[in-house]
N, C-alpha and C. Protein backbone atom coordinates (compact mmCIF):
# COMPACT_ATOMS: atom_id res chain seq x y z
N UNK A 1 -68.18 -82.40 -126.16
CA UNK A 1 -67.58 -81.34 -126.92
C UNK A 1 -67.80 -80.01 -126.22
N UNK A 2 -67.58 -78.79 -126.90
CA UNK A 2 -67.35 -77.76 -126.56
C UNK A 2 -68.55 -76.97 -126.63
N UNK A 3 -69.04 -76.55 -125.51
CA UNK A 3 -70.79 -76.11 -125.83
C UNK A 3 -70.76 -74.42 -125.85
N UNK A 4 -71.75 -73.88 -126.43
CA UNK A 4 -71.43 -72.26 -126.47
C UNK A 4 -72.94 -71.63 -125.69
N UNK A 5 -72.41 -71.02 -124.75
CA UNK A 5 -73.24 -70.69 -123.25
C UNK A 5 -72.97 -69.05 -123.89
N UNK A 6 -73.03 -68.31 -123.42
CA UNK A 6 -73.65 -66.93 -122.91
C UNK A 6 -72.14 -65.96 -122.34
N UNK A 7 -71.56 -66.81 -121.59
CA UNK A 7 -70.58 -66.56 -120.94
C UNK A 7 -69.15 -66.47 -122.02
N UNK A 8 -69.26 -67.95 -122.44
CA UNK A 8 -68.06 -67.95 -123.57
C UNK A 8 -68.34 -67.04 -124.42
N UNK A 9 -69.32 -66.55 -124.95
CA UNK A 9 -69.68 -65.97 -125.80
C UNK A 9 -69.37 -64.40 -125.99
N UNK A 10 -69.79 -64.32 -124.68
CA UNK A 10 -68.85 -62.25 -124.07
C UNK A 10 -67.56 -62.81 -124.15
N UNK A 11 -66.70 -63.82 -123.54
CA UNK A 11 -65.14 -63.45 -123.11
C UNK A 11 -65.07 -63.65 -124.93
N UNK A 12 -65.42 -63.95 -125.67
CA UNK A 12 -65.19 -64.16 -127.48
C UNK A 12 -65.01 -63.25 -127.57
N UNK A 13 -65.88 -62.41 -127.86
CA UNK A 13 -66.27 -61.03 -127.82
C UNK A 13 -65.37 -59.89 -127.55
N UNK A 14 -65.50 -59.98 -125.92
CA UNK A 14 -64.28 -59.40 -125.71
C UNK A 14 -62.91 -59.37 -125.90
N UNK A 15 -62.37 -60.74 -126.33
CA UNK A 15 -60.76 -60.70 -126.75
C UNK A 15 -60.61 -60.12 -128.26
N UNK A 16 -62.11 -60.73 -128.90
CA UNK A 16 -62.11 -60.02 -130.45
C UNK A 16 -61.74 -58.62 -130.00
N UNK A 17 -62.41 -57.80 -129.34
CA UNK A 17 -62.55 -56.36 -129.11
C UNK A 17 -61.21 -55.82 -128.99
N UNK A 18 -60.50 -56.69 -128.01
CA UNK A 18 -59.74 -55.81 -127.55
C UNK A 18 -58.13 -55.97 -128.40
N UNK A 19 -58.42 -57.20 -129.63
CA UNK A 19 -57.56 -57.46 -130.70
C UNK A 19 -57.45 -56.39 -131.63
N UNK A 20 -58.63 -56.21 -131.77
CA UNK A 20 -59.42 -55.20 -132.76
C UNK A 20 -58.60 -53.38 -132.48
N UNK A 21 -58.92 -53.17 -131.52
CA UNK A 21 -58.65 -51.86 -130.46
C UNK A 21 -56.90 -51.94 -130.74
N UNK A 22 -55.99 -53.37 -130.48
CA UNK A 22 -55.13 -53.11 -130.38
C UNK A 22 -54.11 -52.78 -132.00
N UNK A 23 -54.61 -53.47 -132.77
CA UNK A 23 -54.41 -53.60 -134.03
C UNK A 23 -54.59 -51.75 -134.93
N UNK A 24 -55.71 -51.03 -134.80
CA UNK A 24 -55.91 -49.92 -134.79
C UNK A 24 -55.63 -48.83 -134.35
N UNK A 25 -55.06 -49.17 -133.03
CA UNK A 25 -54.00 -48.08 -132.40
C UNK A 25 -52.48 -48.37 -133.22
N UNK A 26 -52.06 -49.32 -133.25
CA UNK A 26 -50.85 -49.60 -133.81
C UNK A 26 -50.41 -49.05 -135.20
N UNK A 27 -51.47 -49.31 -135.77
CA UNK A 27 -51.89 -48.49 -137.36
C UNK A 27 -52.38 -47.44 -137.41
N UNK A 28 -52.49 -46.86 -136.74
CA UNK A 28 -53.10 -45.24 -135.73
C UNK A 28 -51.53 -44.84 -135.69
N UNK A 29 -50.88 -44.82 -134.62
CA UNK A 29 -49.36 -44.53 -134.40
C UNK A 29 -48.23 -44.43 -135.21
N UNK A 30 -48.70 -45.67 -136.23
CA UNK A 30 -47.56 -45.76 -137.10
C UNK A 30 -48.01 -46.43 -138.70
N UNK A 31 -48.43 -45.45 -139.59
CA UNK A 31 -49.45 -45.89 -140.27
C UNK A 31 -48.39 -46.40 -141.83
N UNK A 32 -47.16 -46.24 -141.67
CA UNK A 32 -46.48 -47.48 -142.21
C UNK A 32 -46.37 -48.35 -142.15
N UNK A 33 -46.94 -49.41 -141.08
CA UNK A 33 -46.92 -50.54 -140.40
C UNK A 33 -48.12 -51.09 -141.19
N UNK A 34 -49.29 -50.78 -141.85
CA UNK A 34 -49.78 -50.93 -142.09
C UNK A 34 -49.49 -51.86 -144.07
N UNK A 35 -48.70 -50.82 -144.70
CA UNK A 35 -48.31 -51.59 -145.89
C UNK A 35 -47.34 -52.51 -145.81
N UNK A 36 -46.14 -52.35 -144.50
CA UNK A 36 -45.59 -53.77 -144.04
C UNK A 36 -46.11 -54.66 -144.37
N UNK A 37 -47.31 -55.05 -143.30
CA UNK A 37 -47.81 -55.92 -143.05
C UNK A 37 -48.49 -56.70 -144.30
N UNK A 38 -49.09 -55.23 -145.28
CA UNK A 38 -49.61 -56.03 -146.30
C UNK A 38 -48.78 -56.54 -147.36
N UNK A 39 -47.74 -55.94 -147.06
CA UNK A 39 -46.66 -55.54 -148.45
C UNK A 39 -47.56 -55.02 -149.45
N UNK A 40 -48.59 -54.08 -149.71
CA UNK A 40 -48.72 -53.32 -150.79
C UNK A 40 -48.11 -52.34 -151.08
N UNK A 41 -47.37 -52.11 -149.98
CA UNK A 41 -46.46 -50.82 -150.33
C UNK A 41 -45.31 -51.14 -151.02
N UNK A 42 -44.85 -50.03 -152.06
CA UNK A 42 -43.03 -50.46 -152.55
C UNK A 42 -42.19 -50.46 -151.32
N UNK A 43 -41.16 -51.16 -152.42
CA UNK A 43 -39.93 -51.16 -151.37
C UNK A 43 -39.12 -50.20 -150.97
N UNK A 44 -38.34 -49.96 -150.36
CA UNK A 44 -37.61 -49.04 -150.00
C UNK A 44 -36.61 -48.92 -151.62
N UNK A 45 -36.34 -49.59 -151.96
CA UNK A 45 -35.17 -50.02 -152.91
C UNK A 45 -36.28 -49.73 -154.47
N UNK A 46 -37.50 -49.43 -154.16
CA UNK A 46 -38.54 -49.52 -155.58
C UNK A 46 -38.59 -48.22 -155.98
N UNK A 47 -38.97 -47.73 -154.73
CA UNK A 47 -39.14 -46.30 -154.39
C UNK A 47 -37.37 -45.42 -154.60
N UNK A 48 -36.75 -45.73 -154.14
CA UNK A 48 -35.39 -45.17 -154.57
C UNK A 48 -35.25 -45.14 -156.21
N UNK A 49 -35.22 -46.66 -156.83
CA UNK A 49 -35.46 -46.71 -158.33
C UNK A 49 -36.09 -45.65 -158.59
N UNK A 50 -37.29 -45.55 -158.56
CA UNK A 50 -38.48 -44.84 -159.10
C UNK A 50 -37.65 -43.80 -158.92
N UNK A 51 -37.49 -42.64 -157.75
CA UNK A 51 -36.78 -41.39 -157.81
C UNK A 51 -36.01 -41.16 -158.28
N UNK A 52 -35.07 -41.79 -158.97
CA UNK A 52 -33.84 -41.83 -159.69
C UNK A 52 -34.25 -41.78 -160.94
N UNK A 53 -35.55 -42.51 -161.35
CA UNK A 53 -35.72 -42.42 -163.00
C UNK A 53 -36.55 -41.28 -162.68
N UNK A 54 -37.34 -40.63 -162.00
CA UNK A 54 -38.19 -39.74 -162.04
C UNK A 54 -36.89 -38.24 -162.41
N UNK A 55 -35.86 -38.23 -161.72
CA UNK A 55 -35.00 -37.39 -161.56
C UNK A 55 -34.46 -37.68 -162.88
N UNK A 56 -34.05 -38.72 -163.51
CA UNK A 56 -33.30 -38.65 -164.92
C UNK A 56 -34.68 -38.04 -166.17
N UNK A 57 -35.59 -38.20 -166.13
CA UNK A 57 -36.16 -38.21 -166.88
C UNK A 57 -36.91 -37.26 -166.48
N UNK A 58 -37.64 -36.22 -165.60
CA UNK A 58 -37.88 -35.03 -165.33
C UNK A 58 -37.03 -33.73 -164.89
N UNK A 59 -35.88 -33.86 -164.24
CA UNK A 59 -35.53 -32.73 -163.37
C UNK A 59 -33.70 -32.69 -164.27
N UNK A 60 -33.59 -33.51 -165.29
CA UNK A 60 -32.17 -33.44 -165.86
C UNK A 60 -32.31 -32.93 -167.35
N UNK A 61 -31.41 -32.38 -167.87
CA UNK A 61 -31.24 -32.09 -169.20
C UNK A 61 -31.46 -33.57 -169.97
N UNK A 62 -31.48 -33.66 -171.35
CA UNK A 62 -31.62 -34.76 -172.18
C UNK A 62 -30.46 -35.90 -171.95
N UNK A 63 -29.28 -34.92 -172.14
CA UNK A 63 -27.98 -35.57 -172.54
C UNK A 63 -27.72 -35.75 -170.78
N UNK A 64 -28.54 -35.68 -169.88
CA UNK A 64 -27.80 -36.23 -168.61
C UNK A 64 -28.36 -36.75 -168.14
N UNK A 65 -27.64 -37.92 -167.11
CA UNK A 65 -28.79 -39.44 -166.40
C UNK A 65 -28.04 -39.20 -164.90
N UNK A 66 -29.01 -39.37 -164.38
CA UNK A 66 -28.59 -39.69 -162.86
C UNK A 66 -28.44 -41.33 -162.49
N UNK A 67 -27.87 -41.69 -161.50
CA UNK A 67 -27.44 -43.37 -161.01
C UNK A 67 -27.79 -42.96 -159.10
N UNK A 68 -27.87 -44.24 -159.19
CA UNK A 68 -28.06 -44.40 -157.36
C UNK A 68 -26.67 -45.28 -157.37
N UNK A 69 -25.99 -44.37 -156.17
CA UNK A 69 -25.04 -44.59 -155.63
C UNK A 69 -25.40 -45.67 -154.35
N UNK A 70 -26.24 -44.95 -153.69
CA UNK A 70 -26.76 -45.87 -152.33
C UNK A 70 -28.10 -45.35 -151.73
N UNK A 71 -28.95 -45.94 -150.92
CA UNK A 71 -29.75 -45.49 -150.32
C UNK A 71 -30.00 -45.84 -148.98
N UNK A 72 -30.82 -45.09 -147.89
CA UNK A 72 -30.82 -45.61 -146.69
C UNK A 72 -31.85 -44.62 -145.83
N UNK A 73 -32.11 -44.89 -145.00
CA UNK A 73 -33.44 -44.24 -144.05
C UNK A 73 -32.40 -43.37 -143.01
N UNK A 74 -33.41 -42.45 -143.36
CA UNK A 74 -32.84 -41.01 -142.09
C UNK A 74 -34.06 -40.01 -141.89
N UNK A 75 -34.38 -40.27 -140.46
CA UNK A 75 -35.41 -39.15 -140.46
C UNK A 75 -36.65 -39.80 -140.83
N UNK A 76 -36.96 -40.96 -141.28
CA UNK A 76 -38.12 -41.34 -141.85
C UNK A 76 -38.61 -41.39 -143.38
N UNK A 77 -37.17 -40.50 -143.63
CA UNK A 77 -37.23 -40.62 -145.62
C UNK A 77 -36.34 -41.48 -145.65
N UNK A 78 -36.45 -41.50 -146.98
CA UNK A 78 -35.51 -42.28 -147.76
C UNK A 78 -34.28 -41.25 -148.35
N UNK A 79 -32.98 -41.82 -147.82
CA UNK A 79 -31.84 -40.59 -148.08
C UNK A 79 -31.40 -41.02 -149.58
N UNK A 80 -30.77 -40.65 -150.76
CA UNK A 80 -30.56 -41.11 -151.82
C UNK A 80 -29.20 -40.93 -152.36
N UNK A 81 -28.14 -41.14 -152.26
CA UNK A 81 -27.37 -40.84 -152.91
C UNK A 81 -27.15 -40.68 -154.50
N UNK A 82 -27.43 -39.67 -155.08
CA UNK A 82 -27.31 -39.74 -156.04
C UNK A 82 -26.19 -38.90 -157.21
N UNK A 83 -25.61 -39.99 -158.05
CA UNK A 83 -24.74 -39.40 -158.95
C UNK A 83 -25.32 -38.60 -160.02
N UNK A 84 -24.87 -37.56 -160.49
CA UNK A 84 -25.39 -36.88 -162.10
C UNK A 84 -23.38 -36.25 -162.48
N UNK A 85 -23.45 -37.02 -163.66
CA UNK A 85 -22.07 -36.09 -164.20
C UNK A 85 -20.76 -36.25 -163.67
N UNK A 86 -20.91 -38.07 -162.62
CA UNK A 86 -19.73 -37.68 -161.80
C UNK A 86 -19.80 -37.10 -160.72
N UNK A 87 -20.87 -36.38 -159.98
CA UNK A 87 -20.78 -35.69 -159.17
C UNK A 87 -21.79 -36.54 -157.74
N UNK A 88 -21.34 -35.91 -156.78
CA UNK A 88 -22.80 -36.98 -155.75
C UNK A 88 -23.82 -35.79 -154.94
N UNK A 89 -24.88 -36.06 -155.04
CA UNK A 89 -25.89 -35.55 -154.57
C UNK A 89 -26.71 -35.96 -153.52
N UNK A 90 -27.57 -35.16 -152.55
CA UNK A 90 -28.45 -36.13 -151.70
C UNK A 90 -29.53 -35.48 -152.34
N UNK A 91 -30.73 -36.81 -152.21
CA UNK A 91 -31.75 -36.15 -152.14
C UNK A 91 -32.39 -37.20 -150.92
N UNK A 92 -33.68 -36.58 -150.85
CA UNK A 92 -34.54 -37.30 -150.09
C UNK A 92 -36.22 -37.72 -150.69
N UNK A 93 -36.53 -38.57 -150.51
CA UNK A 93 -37.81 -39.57 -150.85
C UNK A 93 -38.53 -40.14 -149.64
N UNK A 94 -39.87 -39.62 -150.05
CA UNK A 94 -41.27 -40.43 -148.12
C UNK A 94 -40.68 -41.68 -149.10
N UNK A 95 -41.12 -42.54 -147.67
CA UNK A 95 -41.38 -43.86 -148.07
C UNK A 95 -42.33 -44.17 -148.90
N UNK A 96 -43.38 -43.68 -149.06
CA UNK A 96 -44.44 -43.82 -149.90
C UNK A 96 -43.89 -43.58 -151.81
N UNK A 97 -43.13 -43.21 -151.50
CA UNK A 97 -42.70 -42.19 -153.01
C UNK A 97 -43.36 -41.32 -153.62
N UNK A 98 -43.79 -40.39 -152.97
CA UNK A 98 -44.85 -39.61 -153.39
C UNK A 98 -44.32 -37.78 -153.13
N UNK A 99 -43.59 -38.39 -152.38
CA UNK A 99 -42.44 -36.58 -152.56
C UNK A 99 -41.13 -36.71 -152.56
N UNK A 100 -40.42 -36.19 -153.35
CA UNK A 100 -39.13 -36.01 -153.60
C UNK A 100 -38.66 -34.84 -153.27
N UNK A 101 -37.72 -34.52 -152.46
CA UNK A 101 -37.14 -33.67 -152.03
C UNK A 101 -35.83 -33.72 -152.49
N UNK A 102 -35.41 -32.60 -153.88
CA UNK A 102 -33.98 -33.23 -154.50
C UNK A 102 -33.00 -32.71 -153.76
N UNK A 103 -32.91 -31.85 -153.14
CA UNK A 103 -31.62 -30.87 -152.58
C UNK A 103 -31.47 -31.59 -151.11
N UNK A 104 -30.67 -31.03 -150.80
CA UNK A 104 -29.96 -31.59 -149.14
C UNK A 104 -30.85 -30.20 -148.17
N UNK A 105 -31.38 -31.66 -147.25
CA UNK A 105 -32.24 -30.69 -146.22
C UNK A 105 -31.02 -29.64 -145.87
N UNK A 106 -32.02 -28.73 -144.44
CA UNK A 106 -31.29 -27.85 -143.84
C UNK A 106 -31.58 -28.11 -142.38
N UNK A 107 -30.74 -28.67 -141.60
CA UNK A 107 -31.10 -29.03 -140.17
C UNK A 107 -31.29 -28.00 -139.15
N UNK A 108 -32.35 -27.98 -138.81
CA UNK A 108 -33.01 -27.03 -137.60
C UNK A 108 -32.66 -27.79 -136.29
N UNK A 109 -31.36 -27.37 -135.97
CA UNK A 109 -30.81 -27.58 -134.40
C UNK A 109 -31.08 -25.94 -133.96
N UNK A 110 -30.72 -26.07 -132.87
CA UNK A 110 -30.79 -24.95 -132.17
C UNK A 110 -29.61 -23.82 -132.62
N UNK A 111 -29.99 -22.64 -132.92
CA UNK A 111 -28.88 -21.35 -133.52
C UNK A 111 -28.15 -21.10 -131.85
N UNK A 112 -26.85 -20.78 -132.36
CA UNK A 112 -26.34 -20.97 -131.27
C UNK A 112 -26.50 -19.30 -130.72
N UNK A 113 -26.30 -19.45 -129.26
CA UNK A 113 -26.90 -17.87 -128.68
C UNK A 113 -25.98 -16.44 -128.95
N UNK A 114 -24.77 -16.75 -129.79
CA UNK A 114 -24.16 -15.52 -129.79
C UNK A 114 -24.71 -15.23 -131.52
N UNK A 115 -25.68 -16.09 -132.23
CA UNK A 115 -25.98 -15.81 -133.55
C UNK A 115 -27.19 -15.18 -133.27
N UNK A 116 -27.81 -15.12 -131.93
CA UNK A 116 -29.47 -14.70 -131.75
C UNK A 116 -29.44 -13.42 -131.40
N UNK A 117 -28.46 -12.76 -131.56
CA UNK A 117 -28.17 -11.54 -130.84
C UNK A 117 -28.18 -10.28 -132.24
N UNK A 118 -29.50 -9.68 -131.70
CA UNK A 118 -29.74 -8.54 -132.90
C UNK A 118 -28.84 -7.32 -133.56
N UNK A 119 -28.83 -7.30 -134.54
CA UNK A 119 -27.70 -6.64 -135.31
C UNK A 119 -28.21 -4.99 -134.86
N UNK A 120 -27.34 -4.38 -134.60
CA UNK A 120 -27.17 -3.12 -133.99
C UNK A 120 -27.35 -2.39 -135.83
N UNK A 121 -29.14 -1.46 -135.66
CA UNK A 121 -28.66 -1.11 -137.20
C UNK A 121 -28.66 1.06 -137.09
N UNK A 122 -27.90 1.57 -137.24
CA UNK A 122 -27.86 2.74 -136.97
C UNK A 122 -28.74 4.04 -138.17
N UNK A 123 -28.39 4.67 -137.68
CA UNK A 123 -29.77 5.81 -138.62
C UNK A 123 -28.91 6.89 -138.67
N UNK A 124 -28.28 6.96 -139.89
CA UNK A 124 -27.42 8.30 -140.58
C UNK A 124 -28.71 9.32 -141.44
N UNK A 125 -29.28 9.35 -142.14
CA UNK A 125 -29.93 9.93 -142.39
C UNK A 125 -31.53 9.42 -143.00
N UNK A 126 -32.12 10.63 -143.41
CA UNK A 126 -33.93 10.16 -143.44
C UNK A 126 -33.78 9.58 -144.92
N UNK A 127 -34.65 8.86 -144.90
CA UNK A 127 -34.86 8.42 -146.16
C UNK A 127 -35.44 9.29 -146.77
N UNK A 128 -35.05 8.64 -148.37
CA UNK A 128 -35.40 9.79 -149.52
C UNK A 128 -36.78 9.47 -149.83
N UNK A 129 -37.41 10.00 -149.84
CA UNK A 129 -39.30 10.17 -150.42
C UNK A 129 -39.06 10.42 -152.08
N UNK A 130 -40.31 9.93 -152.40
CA UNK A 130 -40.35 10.37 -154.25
C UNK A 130 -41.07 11.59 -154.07
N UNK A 131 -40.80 12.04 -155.42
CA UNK A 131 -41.44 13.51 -155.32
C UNK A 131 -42.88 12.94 -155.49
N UNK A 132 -43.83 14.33 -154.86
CA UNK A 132 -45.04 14.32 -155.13
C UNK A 132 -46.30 14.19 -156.55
């Protein structure tokens, strides 16, 4: 049979180690990977639910309900389509469900260079002071 020497015993060791090392960087980098794996995390589709009733039942009048139209990943959130009144809305949701962002981001691309150009502001007269 299989005898355990000194030798086998480090290369054990060492592949544990370097399993260990690799597993922790991975969940280090990308620390969603982590409720994957366990599935303790909701679903993408749980978490959408949830924002949708959180939104009907906190952020709407009585007499109004919001619906999920659709949902889908952008950016790392969760994008939401959502109806109120007939009407469609985005919002956005972490994967975690733990922030809701109801309004439609604002994308920070680059301003284009004839918008970076400072407004010329002229000086007609002194400003008025309050009396003493």
């Amino acid at each position: 049979m299989f005898q355990l020497n000194k030798n086998s015993i480090l290369v054990g060791v060492a592949i544990l180690a370097v399993v260990v090392t690799g597993c922790l960087l991975l969940v280090n980098a990308n620390p969603n990977i982590a409720s994957s794996f366990s599935k303790l995390g909701a679903s993408d589709d749980a978490v959408a639910k949830n924002a949708i009733e959180y939104i009907s039942k906190k952020l709407l009048k009585p007499e109004q309900a919001a619906s999920l139209e659709s949902f889908s990943m952008e950016s790392g959130l969760i994008k939401l389509k959502v109806n109120v009144d007939g009407k469609s809305y985005n919002s956005y949701v972490t994967r975690d469900g733990k922030l809701l962002f109801p309004l439609d981001p604002i994308e920070m691309n680059p301003i284009p260079s004839d918008q970076n150009a400072k407004a010329e502001v002229r000086q007609e007269a002194q400003p008025e002071t309050p009396p003493a």
